[in-house]
C-alpha atoms as a PDB file:
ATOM      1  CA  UNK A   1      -9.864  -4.573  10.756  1.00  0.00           C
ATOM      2  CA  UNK A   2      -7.456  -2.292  12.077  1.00  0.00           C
ATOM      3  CA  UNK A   3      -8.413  -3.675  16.173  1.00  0.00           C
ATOM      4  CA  UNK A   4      -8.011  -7.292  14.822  1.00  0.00           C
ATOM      5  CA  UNK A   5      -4.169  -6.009  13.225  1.00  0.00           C
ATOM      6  CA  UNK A   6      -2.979  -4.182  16.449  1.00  0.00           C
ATOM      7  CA  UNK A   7      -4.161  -7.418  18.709  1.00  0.00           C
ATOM      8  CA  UNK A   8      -3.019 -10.301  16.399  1.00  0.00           C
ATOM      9  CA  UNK A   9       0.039  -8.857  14.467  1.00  0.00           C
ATOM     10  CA  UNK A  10       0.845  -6.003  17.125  1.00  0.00           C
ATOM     11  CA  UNK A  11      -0.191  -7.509  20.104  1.00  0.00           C
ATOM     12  CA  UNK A  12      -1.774  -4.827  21.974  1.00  0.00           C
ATOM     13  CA  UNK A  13      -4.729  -5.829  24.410  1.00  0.00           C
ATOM     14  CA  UNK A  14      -8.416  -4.404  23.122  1.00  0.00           C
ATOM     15  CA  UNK A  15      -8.307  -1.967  26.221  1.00  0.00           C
ATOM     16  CA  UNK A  16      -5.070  -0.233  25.685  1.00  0.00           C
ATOM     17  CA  UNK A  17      -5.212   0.502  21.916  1.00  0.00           C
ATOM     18  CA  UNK A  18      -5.875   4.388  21.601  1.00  0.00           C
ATOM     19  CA  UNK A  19      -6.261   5.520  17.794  1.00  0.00           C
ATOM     20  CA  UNK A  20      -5.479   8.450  16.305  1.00  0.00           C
ATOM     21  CA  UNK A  21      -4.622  10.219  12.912  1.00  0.00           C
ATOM     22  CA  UNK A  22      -1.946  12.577  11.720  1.00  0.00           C
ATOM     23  CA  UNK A  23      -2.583  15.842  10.309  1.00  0.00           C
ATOM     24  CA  UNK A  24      -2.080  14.412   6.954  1.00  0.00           C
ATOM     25  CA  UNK A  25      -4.485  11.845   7.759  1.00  0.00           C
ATOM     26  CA  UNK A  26      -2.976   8.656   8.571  1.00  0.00           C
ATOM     27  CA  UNK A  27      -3.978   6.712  11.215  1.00  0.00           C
ATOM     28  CA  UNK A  28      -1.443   5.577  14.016  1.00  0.00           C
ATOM     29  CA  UNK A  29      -1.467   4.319  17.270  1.00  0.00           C
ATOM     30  CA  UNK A  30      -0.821   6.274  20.756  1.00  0.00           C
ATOM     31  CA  UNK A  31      -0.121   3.573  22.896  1.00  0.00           C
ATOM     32  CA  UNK A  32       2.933   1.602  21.912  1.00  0.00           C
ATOM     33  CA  UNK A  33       3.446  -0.172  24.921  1.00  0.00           C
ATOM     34  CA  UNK A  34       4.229  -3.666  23.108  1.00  0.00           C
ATOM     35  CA  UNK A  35       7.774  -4.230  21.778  1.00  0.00           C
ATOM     36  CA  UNK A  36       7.059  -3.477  18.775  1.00  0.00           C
ATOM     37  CA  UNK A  37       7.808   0.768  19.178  1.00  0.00           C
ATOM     38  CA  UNK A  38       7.477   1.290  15.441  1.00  0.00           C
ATOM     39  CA  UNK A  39       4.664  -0.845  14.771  1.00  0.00           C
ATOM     40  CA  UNK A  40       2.219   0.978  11.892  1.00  0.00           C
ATOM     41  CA  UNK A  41      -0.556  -0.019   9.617  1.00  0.00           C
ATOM     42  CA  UNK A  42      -2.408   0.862   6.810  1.00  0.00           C
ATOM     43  CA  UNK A  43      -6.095  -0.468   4.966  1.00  0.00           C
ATOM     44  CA  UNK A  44      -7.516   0.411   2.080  1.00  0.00           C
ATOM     45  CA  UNK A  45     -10.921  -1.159   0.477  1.00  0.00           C
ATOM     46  CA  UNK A  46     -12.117  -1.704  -3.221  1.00  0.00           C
ATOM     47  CA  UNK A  47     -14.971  -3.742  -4.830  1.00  0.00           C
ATOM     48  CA  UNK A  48     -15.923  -5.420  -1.087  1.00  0.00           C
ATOM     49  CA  UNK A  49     -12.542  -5.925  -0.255  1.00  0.00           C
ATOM     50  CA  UNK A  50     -10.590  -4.793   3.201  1.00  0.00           C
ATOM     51  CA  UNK A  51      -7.351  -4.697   2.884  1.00  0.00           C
ATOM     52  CA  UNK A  52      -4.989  -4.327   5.756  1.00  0.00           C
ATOM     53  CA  UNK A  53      -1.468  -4.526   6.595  1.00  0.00           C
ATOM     54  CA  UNK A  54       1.259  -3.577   9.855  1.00  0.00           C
ATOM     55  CA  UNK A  55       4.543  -3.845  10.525  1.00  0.00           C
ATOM     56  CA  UNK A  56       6.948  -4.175  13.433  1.00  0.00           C
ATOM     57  CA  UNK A  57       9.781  -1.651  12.122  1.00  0.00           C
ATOM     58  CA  UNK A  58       9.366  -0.232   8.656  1.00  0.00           C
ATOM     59  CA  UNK A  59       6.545   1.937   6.908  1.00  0.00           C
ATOM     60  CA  UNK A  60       3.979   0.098   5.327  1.00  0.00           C
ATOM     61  CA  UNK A  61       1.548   1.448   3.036  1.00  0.00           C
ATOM     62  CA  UNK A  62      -1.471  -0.936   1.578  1.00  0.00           C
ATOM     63  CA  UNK A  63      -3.832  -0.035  -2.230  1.00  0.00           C
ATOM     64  CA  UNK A  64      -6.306  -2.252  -3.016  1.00  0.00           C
ATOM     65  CA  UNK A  65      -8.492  -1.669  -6.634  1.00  0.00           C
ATOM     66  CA  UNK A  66     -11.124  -3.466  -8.119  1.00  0.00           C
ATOM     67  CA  UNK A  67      -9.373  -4.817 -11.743  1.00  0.00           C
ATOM     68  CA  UNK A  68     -12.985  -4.824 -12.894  1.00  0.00           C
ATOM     69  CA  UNK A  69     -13.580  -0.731 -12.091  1.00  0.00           C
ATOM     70  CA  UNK A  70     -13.863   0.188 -15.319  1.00  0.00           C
ATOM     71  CA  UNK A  71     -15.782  -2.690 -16.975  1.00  0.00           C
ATOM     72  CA  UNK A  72     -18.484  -2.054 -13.881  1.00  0.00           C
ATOM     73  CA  UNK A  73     -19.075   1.357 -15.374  1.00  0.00           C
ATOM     74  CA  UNK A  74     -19.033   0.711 -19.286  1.00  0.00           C
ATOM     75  CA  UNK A  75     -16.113   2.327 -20.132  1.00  0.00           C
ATOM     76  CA  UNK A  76     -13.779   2.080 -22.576  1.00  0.00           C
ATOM     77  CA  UNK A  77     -10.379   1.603 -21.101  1.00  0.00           C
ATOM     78  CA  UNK A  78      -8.703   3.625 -23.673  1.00  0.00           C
ATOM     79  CA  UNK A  79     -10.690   6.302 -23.071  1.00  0.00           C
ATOM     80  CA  UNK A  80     -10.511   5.977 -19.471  1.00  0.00           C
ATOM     81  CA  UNK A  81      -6.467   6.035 -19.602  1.00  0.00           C
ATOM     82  CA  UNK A  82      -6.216   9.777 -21.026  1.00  0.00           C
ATOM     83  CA  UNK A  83      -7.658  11.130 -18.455  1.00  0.00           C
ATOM     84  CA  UNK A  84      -4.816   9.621 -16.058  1.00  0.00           C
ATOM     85  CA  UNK A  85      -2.307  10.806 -18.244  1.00  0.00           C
ATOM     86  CA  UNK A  86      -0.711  13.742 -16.069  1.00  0.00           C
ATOM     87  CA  UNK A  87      -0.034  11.199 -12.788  1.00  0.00           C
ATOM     88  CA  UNK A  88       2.424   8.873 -15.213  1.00  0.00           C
ATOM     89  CA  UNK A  89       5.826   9.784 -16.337  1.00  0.00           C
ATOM     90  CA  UNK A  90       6.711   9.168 -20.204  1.00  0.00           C
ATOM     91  CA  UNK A  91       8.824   5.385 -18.774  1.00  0.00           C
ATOM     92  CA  UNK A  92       5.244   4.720 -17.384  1.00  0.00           C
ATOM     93  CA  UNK A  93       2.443   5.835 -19.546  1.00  0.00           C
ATOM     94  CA  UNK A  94       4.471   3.741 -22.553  1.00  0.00           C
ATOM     95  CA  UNK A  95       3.927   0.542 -20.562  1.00  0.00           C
ATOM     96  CA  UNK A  96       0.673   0.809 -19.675  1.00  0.00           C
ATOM     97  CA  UNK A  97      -0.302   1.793 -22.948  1.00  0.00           C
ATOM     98  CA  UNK A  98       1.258  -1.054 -24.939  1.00  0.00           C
ATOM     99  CA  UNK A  99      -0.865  -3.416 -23.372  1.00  0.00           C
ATOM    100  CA  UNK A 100      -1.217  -5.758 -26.648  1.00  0.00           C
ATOM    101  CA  UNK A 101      -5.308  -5.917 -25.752  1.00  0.00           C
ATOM    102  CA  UNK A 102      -7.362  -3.959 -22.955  1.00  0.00           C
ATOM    103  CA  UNK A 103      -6.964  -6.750 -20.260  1.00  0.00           C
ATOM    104  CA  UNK A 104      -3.587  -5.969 -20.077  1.00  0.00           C
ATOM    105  CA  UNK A 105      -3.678  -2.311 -20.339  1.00  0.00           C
ATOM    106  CA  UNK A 106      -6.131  -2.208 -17.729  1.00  0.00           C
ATOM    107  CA  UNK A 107      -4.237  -4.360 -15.370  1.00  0.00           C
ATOM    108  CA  UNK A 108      -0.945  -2.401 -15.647  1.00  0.00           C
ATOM    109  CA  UNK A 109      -2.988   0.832 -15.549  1.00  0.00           C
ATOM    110  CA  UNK A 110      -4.161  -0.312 -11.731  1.00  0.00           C
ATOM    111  CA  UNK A 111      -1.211  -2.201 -11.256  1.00  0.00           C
ATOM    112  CA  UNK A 112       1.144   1.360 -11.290  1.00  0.00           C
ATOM    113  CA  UNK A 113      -1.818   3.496  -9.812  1.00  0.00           C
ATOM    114  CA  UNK A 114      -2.065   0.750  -6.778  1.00  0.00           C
ATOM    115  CA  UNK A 115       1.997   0.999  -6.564  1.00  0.00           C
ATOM    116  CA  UNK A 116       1.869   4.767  -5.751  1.00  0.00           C
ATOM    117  CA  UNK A 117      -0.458   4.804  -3.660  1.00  0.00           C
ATOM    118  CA  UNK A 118       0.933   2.152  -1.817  1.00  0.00           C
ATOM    119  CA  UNK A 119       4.248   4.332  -1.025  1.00  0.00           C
ATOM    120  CA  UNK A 120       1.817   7.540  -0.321  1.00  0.00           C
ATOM    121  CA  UNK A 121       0.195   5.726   2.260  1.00  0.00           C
ATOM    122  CA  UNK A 122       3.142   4.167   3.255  1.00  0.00           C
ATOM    123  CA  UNK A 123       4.812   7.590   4.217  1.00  0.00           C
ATOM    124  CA  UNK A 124       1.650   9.449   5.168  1.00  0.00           C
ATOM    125  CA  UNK A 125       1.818  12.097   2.671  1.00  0.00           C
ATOM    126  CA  UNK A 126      -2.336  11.924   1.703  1.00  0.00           C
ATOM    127  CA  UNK A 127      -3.317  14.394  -0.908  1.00  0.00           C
ATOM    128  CA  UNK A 128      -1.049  16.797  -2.435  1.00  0.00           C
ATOM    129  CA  UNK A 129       1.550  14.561  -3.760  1.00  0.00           C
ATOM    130  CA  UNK A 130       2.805  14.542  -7.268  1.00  0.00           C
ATOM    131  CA  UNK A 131       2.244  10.774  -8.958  1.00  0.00           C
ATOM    132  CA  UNK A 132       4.372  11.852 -11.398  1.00  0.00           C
ATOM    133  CA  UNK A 133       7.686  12.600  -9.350  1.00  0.00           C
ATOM    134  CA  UNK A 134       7.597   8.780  -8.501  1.00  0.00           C
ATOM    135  CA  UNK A 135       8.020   6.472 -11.521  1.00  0.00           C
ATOM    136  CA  UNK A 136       8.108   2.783 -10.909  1.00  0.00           C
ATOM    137  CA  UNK A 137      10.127  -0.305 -12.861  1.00  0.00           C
ATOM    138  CA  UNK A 138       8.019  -3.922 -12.376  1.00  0.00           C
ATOM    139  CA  UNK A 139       9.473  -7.305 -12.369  1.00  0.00           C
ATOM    140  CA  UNK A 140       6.335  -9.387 -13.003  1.00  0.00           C
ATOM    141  CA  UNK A 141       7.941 -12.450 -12.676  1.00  0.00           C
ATOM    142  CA  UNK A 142       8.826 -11.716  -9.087  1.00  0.00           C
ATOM    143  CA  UNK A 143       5.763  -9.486  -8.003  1.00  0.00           C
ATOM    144  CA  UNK A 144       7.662  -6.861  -7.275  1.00  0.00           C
ATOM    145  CA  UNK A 145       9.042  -3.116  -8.069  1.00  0.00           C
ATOM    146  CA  UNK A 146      11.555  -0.317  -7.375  1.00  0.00           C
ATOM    147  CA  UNK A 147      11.166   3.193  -7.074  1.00  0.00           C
ATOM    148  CA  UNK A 148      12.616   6.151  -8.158  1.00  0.00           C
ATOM    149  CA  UNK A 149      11.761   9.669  -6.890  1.00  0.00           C
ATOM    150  CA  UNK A 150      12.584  12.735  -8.471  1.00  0.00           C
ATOM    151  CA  UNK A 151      14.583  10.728 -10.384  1.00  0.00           C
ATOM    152  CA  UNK A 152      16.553   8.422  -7.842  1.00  0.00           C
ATOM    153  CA  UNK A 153      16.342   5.156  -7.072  1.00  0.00           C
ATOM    154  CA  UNK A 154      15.043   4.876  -3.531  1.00  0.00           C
ATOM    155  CA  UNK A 155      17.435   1.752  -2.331  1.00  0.00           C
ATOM    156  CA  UNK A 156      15.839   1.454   1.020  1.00  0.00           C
ATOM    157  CA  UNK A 157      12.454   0.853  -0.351  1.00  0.00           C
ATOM    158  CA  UNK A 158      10.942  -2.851  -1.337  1.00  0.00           C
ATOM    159  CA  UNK A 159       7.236  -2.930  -3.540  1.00  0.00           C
ATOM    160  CA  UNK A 160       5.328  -6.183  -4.018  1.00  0.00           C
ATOM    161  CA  UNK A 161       1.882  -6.454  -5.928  1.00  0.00           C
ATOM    162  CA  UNK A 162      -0.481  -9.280  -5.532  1.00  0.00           C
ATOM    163  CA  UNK A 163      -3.875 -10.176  -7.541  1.00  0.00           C
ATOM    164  CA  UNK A 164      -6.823 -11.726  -5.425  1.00  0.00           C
ATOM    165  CA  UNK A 165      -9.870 -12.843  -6.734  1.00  0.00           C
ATOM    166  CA  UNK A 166     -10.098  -9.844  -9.061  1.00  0.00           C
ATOM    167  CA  UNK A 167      -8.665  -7.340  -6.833  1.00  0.00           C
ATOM    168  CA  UNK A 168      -5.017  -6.147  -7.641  1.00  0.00           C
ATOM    169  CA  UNK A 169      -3.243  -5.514  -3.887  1.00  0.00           C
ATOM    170  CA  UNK A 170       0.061  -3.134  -3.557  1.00  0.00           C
ATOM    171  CA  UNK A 171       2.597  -3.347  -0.509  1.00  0.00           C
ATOM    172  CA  UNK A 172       5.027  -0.627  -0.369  1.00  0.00           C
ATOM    173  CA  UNK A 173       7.853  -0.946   2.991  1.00  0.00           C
ATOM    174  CA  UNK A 174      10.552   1.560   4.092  1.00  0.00           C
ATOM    175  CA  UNK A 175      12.474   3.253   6.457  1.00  0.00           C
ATOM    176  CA  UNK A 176      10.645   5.081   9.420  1.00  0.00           C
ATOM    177  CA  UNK A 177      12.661   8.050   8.837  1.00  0.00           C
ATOM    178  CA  UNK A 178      11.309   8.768   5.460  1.00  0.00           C
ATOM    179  CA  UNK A 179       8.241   9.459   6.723  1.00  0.00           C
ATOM    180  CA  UNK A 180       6.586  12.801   7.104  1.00  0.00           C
ATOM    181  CA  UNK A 181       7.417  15.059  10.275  1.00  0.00           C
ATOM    182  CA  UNK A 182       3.943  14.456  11.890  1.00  0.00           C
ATOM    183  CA  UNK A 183       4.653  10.959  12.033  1.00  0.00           C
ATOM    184  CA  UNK A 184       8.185  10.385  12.613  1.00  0.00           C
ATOM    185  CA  UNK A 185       9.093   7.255  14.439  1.00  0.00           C
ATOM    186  CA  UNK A 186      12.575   5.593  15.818  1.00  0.00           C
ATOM    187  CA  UNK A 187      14.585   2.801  14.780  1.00  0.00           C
ATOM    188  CA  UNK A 188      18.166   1.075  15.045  1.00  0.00           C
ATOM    189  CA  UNK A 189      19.791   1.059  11.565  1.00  0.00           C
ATOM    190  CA  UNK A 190      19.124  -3.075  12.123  1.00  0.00           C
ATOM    191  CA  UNK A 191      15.524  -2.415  12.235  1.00  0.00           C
ATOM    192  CA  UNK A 192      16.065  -0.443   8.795  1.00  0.00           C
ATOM    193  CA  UNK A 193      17.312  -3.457   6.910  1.00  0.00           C
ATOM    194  CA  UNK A 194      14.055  -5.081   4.749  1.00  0.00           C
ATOM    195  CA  UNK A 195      14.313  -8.445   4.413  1.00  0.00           C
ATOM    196  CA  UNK A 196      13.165  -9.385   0.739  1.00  0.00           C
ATOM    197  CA  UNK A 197      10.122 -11.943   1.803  1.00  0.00           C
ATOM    198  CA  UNK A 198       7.688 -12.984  -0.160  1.00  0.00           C
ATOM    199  CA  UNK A 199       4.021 -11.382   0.237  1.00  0.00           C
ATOM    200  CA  UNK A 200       1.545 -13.397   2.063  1.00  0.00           C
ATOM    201  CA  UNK A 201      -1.386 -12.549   3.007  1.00  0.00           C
ATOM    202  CA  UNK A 202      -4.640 -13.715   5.394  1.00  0.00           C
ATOM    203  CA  UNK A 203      -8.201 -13.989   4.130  1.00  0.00           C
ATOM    204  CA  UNK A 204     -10.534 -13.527   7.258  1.00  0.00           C
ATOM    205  CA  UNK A 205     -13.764 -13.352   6.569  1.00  0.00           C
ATOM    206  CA  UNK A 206     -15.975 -10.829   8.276  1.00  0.00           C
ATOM    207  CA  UNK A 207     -18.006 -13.244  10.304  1.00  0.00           C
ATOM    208  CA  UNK A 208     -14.384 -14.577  11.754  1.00  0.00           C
ATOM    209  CA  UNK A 209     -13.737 -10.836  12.653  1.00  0.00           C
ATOM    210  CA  UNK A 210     -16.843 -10.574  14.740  1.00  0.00           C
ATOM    211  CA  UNK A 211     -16.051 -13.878  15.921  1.00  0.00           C
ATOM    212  CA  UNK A 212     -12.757 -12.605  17.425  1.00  0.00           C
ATOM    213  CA  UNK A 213     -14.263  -9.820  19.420  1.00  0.00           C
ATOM    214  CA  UNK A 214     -16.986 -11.613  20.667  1.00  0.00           C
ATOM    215  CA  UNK A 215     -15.386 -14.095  22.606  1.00  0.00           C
END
């Protein structure tokens, strides 16, 4: 998945792509001979699901979850919730929580978790964050969310969410400078700007990925 983003989206030839990881765990690429000199991606995976995502300027972090997770292992969702309630600030856990039946309160439980990892990923922070410093607002009529961290709204930031199938998908973009030290990257303040798109996304199968490097 990740060879089939830097060729199609990034379009760096099979032989010069060189992979590596931070020390935070986050994979990048060594070789950005393209144009694209910020490009970066992120996957995650859930319930046979792959999903990945890349960008040409800004940060990009990717959470995919399974909406059936909890169903799969006969729990109750209630019960399920409490012990989650430490990564949710007070804004958050009242949302989820009102859910007026367990569909719901399922689905915003993954919906939220999904969003933070999203930005985690996004800014290559791995383990060791605090959910709770980051609380999140949704607009479900747009997909989307804002962010505030520590308390403050993070203005340079743009969240989308997406359900597939029964997979809930989280996009979180922002400005290369926000991310961690060990994987700093450079940028004109044009490249900074996010342009507020709507999410799309590709289905490839897996026998159209082995397709594409057999040829």
């Amino acid at each position: 998945m990740i060879m089939y983003m830097l060729y199609t989206e990034g379009g760096i030839p099979h032989r010069e792509m060189k992979l590596n990881r931070t020390e935070r765990g986050k994979p990048y690429h060594e070789n950005l001979v393209n144009k694209f000199t910020n490009f970066n991606f992120n996957v995650s995976h859930s319930d046979g699901w792959v999903v990945g995502g890349s960008e040409p300027y800004h940060l990009i972090g990717v959470d995919v979850m399974g909406l059936n997770y909890v169903k799969a292992r006969n729990q109750n969702i209630d019960e399920f919730l409490t012990s989650f309630v430490d990564c949710f600030t007070q804004y958050e856990w009242k949302y989820i929580t009102s859910g007026i039946n367990e569909d719901q309160r399922n689905f915003r439980f993954f919906l939220y978790w999904t969003l933070k990892e999203s930005y985690i990923k996004a800014v290559g922070i791995g383990l060791g964050f605090t959910l709770k410093r980051s609380e999140f607002r949704v607009n479900e009529s747009q997909q989307s969310a804002v962010m505030y961290l520590d308390g403050e709204l993070l203005t340079l930031w743009a969240f989308y969410y997406k359900v597939i199938d029964d997979v809930i998908v989280s996009v979180a973009y922002g400005p290369p400078e926000e991310a961690l030290h060990c994987f700093k990257c450079t940028a004109t303040p044009k490249e900074h700007e996010l342009k507020q798109e709507k999410l799309s996304f590709k289905i490839v199968t897996i026998k159209e990925l082995i397709n594409h490097f057999i040829k």
